[in-house]
C-alpha atoms as a PDB file:
ATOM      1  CA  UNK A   1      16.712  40.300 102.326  1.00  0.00           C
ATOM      2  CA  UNK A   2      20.431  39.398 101.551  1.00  0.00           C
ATOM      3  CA  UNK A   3      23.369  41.903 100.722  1.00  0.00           C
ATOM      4  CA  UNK A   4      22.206  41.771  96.822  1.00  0.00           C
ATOM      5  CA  UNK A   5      18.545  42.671  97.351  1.00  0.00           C
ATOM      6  CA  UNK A   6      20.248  45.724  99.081  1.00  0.00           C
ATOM      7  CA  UNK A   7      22.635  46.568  96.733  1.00  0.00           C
ATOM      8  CA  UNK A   8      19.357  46.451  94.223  1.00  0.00           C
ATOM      9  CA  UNK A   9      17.472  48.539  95.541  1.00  0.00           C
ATOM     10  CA  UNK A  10      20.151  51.017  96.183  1.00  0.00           C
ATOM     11  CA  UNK A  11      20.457  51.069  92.392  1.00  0.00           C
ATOM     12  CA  UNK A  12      16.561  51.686  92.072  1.00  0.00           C
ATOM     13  CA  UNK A  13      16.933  54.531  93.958  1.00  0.00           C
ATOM     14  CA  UNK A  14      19.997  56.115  92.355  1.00  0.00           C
ATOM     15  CA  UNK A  15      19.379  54.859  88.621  1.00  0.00           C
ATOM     16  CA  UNK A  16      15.759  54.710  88.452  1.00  0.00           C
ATOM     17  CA  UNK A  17      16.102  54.647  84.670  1.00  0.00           C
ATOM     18  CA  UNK A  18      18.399  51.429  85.016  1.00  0.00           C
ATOM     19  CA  UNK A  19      17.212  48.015  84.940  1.00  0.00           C
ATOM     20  CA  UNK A  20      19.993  46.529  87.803  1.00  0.00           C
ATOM     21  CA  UNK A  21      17.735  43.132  87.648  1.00  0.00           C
ATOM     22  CA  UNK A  22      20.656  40.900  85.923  1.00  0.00           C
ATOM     23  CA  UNK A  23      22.857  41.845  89.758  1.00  0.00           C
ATOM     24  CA  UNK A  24      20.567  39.433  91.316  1.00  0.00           C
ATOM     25  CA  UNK A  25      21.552  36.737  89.778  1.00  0.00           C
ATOM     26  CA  UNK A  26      25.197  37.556  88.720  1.00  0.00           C
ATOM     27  CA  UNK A  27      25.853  38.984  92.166  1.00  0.00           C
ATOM     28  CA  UNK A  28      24.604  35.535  93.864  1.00  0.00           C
ATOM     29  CA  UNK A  29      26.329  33.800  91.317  1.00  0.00           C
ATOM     30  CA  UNK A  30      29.797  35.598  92.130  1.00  0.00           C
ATOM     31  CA  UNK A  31      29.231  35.151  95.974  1.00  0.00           C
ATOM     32  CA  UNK A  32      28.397  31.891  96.070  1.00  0.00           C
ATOM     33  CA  UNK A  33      31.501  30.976  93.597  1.00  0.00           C
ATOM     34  CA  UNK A  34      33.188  33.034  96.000  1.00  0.00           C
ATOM     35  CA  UNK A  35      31.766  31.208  99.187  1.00  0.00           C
ATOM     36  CA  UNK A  36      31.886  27.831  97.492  1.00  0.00           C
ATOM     37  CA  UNK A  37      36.340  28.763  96.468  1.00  0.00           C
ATOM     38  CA  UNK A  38      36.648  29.739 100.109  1.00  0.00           C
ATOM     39  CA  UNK A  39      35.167  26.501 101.843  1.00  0.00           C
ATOM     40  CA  UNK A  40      36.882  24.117  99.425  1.00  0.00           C
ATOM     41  CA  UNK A  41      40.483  25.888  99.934  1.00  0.00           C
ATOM     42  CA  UNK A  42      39.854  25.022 103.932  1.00  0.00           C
ATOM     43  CA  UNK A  43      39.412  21.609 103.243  1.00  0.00           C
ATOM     44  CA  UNK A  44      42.580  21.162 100.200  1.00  0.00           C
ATOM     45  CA  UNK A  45      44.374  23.537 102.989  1.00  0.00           C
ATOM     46  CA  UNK A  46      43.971  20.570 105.863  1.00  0.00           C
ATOM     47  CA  UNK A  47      45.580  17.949 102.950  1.00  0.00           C
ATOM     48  CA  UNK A  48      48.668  20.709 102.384  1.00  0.00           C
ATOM     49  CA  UNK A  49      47.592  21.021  98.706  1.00  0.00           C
ATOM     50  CA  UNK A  50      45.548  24.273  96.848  1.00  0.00           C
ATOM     51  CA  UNK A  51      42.395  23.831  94.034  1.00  0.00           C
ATOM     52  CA  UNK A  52      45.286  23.578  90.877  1.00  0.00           C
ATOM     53  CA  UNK A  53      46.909  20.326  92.762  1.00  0.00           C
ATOM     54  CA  UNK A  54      43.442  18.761  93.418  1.00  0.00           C
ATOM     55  CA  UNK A  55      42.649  19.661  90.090  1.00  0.00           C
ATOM     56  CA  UNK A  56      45.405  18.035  87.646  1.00  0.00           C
ATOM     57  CA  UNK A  57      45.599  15.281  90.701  1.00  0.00           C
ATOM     58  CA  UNK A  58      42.259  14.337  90.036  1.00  0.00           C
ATOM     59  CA  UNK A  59      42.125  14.545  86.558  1.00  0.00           C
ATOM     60  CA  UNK A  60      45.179  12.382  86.474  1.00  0.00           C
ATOM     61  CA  UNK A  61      43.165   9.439  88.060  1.00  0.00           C
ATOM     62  CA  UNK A  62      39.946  10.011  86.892  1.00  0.00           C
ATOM     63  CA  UNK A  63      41.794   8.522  83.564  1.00  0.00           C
ATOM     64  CA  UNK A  64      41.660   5.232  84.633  1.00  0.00           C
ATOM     65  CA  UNK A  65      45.078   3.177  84.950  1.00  0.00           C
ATOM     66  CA  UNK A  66      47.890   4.009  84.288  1.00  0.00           C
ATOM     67  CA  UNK A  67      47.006   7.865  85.332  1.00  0.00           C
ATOM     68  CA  UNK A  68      48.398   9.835  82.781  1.00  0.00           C
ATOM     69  CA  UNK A  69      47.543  12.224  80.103  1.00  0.00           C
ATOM     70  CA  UNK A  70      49.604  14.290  77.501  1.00  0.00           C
ATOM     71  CA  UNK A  71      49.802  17.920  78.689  1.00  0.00           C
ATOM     72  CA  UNK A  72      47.714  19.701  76.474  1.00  0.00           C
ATOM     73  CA  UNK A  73      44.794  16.674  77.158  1.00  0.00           C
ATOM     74  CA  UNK A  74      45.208  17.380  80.937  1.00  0.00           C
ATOM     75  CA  UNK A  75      45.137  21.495  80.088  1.00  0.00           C
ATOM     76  CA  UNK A  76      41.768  20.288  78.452  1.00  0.00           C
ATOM     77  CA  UNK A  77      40.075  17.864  80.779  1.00  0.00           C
ATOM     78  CA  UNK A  78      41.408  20.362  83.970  1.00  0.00           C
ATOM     79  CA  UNK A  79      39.914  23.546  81.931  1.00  0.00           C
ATOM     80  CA  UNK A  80      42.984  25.367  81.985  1.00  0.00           C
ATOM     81  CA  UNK A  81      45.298  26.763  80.136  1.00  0.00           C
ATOM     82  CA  UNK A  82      48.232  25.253  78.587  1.00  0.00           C
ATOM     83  CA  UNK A  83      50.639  27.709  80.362  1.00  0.00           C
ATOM     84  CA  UNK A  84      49.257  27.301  83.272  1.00  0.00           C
ATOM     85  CA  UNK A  85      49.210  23.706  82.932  1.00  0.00           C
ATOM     86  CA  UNK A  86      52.663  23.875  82.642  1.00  0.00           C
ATOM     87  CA  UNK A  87      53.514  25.950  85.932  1.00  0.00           C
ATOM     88  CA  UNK A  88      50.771  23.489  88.091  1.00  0.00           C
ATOM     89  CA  UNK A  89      53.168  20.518  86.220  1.00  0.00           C
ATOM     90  CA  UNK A  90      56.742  22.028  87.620  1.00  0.00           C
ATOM     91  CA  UNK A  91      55.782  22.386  90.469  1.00  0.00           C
ATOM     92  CA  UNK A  92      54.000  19.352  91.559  1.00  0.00           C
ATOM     93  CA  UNK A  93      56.643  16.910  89.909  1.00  0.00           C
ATOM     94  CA  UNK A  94      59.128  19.078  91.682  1.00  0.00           C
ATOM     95  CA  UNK A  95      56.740  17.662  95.047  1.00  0.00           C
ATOM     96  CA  UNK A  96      56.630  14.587  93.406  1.00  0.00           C
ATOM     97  CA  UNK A  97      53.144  13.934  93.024  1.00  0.00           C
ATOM     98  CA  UNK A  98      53.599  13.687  89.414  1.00  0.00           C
ATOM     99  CA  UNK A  99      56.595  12.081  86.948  1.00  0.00           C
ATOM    100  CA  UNK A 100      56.831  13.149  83.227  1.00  0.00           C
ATOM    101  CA  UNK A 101      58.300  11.012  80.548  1.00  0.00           C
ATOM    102  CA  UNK A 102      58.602  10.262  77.042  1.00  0.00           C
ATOM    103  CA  UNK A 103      55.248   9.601  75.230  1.00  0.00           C
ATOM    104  CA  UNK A 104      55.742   5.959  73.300  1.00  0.00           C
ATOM    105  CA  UNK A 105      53.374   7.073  70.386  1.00  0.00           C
ATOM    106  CA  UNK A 106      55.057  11.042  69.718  1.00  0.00           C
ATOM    107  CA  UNK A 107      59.077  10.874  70.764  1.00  0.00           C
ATOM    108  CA  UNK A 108      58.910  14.803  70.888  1.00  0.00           C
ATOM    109  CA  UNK A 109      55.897  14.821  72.863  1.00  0.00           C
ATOM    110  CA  UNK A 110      55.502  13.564  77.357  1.00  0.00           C
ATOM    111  CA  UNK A 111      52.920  11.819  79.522  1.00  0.00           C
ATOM    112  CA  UNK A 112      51.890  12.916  83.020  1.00  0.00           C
ATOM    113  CA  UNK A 113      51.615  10.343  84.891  1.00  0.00           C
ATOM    114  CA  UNK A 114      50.089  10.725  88.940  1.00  0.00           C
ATOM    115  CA  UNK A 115      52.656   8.962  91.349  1.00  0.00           C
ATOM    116  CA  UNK A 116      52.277   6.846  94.162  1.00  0.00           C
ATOM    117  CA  UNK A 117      52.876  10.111  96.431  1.00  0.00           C
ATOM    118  CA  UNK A 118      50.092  11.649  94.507  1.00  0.00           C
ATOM    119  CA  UNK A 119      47.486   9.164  94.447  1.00  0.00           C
ATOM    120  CA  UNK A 120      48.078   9.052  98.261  1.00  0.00           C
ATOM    121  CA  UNK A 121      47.169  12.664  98.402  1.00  0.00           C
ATOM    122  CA  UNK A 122      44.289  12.707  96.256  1.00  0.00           C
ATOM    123  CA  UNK A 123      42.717   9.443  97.572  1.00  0.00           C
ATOM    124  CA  UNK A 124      43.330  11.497 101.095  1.00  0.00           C
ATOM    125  CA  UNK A 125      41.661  14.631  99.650  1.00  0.00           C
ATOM    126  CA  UNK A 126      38.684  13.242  97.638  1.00  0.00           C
ATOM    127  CA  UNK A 127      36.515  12.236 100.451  1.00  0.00           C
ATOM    128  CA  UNK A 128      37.031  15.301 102.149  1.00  0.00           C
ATOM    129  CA  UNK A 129      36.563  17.386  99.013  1.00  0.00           C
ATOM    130  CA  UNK A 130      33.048  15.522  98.489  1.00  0.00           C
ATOM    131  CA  UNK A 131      32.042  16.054 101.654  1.00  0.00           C
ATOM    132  CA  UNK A 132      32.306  19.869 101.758  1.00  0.00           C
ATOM    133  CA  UNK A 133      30.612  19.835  98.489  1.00  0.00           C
ATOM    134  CA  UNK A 134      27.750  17.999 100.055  1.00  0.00           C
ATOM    135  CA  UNK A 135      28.040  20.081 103.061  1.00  0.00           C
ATOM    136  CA  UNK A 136      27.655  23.506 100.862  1.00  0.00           C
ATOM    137  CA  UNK A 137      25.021  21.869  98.921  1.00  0.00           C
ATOM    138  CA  UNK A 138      22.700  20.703 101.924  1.00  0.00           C
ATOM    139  CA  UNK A 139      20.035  23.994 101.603  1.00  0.00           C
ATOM    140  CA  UNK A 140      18.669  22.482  98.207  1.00  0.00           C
ATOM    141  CA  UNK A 141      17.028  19.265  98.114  1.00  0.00           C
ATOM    142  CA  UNK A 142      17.746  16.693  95.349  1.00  0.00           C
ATOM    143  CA  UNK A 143      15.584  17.649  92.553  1.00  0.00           C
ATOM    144  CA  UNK A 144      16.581  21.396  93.651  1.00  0.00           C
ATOM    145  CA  UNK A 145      20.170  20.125  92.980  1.00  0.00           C
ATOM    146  CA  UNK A 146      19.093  19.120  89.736  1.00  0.00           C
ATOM    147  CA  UNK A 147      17.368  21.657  88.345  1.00  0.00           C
ATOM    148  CA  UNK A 148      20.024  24.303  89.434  1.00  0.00           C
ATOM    149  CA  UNK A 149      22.734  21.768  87.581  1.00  0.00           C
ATOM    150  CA  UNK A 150      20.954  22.149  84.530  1.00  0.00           C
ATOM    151  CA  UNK A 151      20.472  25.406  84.805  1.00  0.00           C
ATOM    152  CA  UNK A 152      24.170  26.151  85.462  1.00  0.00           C
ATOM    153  CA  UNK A 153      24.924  23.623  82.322  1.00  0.00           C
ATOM    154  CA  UNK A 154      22.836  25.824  80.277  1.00  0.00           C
ATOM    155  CA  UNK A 155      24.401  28.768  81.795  1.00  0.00           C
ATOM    156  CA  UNK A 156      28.104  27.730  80.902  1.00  0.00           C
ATOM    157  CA  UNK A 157      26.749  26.597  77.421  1.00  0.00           C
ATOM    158  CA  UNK A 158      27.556  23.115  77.556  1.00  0.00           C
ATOM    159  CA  UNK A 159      23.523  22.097  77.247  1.00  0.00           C
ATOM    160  CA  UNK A 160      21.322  22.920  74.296  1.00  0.00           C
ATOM    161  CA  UNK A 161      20.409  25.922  74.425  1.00  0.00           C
ATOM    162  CA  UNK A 162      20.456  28.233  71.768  1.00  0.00           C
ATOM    163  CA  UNK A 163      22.052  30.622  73.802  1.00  0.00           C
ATOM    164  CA  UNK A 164      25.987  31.454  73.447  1.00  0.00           C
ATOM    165  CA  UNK A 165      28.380  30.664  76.119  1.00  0.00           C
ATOM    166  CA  UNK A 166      29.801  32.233  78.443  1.00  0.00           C
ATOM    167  CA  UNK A 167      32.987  33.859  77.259  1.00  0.00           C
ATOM    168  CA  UNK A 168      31.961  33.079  73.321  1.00  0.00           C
ATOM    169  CA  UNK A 169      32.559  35.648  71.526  1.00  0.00           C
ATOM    170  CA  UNK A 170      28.876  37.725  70.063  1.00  0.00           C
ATOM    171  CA  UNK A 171      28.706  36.470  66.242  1.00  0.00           C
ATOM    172  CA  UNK A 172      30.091  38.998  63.555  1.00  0.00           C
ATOM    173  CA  UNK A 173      27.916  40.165  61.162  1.00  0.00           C
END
């Protein structure tokens, strides 16, 4: 019996009338994000960067040479928005881990592009990053692993389910 089942039956016994059965699953699923945040800050902590850094750092070179992206396609690709892009962007060209400069093919628009400092730092980080994964991962065993990642991919609605996604909005009507 974990914390949840608790907290369950808790709620059976105050709100008998209540069905609390969705907490079991959205409870787990906010610990363990919680669990899973905590243990990969410790390891981006030991490489003197935070989740945003790895994040835009990583996206920057998963591109392929020469590591760069227009803004708005790194807000996309990093799943985050395009002010907050911008505030992650300041701040790690002001560390220089990233440069910024005109894009060839839109004068009024720029490229990120990762810099030698930040490839360093994510080609530090990576292995580290993968391993704490793995390490947080161990309990399940392969095909565990990939049944829960299609499960979660339904979940966030990027499979095929009929289902909406998360954070869609219900349909008018």
């Amino acid at each position: 019996m974990d914390q949840v089942d608790r907290i369950l039956e808790q709620w059976r016994a105050a709100r008998p009338d209540l069905d609390a059965r969705p907490m079991a699953v959205i409870g787990r699923l906010s610990r363990a994000a919680a669990a899973v945040d905590a243990r990969l800050a410790e390891t981006f902590a030991r490489h003197g960067i935070d989740a945003a850094t790895f994040d835009v750092l990583a996206t920057l070179v998963r591109q392929g040479a020469p590591h760069e992206l227009a803004p708005a396609d790194l807000a996309a690709d990093a799943m985050i928005s395009s002010s907050a892009v911008a505030q992650r962007l300041n701040r790690l060209e002001s560390l220089g881990l990233i440069t910024r400069h005109p894009d060839p093919r839109d004068g009024r628009g720029k490229l990120v592009r990762l810099s030698a400092a930040g490839r360093e730092v994510i080609d530090r980080a990576l292995p580290d990053h993968l391993a704490t994964e793995e390490a947080v991962l161990e309990v399940f065993t392969d095909e565990e692993r990939t049944v829960l990642a299609g499960l979660l991919r339904r979940f966030v609605g990027t499979g095929t389910s009929p289902g909406r996604p998360i954070g869609a909005r219900p349909p008018r009507g």
